[in-house]
Protein backbone atom coordinates (compact mmCIF):
# COMPACT_ATOMS: atom_id res chain seq x y z
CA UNK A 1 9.35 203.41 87.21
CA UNK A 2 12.38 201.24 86.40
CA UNK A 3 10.72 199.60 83.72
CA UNK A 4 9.16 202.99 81.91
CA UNK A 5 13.17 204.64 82.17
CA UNK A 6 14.51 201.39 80.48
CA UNK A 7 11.46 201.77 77.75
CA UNK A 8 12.73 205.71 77.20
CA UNK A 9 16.22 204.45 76.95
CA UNK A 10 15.43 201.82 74.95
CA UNK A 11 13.52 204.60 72.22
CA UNK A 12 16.03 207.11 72.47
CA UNK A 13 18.36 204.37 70.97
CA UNK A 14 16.10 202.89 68.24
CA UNK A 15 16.00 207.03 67.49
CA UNK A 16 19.76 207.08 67.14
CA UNK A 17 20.52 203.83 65.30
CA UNK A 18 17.85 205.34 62.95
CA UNK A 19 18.94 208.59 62.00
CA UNK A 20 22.53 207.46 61.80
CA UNK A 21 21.44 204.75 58.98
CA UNK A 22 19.14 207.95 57.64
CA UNK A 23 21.87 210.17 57.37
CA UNK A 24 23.46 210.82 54.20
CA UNK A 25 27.22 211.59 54.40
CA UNK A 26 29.26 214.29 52.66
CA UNK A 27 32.95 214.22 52.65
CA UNK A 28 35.57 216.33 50.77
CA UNK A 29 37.69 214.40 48.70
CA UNK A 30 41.74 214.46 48.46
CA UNK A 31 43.09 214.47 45.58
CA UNK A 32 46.93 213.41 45.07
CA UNK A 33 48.33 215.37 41.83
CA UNK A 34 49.23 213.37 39.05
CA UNK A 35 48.28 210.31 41.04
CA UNK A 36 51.81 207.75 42.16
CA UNK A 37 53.61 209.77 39.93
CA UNK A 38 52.96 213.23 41.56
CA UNK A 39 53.85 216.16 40.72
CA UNK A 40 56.07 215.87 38.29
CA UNK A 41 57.52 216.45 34.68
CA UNK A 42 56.53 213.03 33.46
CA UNK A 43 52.70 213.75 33.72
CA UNK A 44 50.40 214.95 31.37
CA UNK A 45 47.86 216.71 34.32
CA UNK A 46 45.06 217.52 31.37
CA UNK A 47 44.95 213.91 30.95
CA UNK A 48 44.85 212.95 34.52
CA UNK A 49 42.61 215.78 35.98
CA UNK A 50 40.07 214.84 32.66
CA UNK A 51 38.06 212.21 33.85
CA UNK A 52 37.64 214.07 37.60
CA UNK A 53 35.35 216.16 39.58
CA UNK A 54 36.69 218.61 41.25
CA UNK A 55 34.09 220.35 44.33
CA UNK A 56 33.87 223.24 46.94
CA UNK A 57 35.68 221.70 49.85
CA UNK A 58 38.11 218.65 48.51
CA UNK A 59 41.73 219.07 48.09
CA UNK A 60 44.50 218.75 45.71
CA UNK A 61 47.76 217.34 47.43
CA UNK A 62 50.74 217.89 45.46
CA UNK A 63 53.48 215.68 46.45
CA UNK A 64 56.98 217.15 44.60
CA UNK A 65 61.02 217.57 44.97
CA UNK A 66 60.92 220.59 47.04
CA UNK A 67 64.65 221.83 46.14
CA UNK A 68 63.69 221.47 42.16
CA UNK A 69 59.91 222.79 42.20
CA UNK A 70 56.71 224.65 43.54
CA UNK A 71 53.26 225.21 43.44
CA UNK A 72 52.39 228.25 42.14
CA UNK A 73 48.29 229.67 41.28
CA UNK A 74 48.14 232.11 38.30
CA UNK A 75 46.00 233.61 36.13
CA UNK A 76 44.05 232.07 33.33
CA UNK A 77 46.59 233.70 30.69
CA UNK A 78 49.90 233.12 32.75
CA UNK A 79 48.66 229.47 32.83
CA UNK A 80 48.51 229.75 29.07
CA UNK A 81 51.89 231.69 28.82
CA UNK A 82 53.86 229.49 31.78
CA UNK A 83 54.58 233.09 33.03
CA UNK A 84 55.13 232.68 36.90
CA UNK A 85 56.21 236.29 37.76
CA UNK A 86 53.08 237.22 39.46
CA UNK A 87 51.39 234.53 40.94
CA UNK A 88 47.83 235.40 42.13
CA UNK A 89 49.33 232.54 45.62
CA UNK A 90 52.33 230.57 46.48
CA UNK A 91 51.40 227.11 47.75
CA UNK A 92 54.64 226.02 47.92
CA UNK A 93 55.02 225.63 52.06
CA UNK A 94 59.36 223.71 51.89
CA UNK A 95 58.66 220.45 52.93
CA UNK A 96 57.41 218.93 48.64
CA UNK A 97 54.17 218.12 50.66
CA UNK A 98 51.54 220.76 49.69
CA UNK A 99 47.89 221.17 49.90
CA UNK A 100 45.44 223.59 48.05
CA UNK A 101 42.09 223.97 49.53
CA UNK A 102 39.14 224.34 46.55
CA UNK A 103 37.19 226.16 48.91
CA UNK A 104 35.86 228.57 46.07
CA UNK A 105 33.88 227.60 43.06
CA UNK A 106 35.73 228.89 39.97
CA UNK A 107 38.96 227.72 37.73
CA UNK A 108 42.16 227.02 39.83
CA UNK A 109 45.65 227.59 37.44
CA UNK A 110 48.16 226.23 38.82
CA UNK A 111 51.88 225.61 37.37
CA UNK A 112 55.07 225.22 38.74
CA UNK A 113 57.65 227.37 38.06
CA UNK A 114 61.82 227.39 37.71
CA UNK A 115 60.91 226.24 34.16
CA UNK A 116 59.05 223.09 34.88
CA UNK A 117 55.87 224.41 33.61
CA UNK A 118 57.13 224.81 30.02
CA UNK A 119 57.48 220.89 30.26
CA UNK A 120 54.37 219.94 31.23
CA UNK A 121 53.72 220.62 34.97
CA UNK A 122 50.56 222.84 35.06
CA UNK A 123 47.39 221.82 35.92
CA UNK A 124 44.09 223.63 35.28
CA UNK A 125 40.62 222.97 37.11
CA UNK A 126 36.98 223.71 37.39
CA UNK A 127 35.64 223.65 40.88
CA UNK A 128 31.91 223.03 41.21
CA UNK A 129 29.29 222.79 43.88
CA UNK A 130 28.42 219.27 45.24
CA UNK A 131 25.32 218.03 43.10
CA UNK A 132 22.62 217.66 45.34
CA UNK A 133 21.74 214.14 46.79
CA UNK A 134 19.78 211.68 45.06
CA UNK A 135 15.90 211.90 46.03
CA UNK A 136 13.94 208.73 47.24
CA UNK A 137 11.14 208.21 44.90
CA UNK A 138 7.44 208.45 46.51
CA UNK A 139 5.82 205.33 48.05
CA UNK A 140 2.52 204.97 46.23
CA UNK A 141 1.29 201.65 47.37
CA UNK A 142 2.71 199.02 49.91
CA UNK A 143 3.49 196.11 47.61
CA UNK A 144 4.54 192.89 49.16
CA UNK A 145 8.06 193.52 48.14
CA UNK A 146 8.19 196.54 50.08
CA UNK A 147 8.82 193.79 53.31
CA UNK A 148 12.17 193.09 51.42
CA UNK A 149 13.22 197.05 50.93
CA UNK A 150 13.15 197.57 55.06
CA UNK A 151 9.63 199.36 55.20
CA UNK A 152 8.04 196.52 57.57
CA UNK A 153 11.51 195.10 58.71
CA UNK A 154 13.98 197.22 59.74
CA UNK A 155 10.99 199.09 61.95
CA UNK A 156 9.58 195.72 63.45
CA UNK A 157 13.15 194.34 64.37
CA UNK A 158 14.11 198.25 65.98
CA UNK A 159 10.30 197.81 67.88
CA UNK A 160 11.09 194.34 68.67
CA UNK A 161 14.42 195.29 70.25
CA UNK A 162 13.25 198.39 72.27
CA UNK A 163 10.06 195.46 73.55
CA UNK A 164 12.70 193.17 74.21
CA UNK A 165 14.95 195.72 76.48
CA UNK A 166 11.75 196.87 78.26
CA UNK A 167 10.50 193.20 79.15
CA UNK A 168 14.10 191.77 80.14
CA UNK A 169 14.21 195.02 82.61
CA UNK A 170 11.33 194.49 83.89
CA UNK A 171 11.95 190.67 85.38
């Protein structure tokens, strides 16, 4: 009875270790405004969010002078216009350490105002969807290299293991 229990125990953690190396992970990614230079008048944010992908869940971090500035969302025209008199949200929280979830897939507009936008400190961008993950392409014969990609390997030495466990149970 001892022996078959170790054996079960023994599966159930071959099981684990296998879906956890299985398992594809996900995460949202932060993104800190204008990089070490923050947010800031001495940025050019067009040119730093360019080469980015912004997608539903990750963050943008703005990291400012809170007695001199804000983070303000607007419309797509009082982007254009630096107008700040209506701003669709105020991010702007007092401590110059601010966070804006992208939680919605659409264009975020954001600008600071007191003036600073006029000189530079808006930033526009274009949440999207996480592109799905990259399919495994089909098996269509075993070759002998397929011992080297962990088709014969990685499921002998997790059978090997659980054999092992059961036998040094056992004595």
């Amino acid at each position: 009875m001892e022996v078959v229990r170790g054996g079960m125990m023994a599966a159930v953690a071959v099981l684990a270790c296998a879906m956890a190396v299985m398992m594809s992970e996900v995460e949202a990614t932060k993104f800190t405004v204008g990089g070490n230079m923050g947010w800031g008048t001495n940025v050019n944010y067009t040119i730093w969010a360019q080469d980015k992908h912004f997608y539903n869940g990750d963050w943008l971090f703005f990291v400012y002078d809170r007695n001199q500035m804000n983070v303000l969302e607007v419309n797509k025209t009082d982007y254009e216009s630096c107008n700040t008199d209506h701003p669709l949200k105020n991010w702007t929280r007092g401590a110059g350490r601010d966070v804006v979830p992208l939680n919605v897939t659409r264009h975020y507009y954001i600008v600071s105002g007191k003036g600073f936008c006029y000189s530079g400190m808006k930033l526009a961008v274009r949440v999207e969807n996480s592109p799905p993950p990259p399919t495994a392409s089909p098996i269509t014969s075993a070759s002998p290299n397929s011992i080297y990609r962990g088709q014969i390997v990685l499921p002998a030495v997790f059978a090997i293991g659980a054999l092992w466990d059961a036998f040094i149970r056992f004595w």
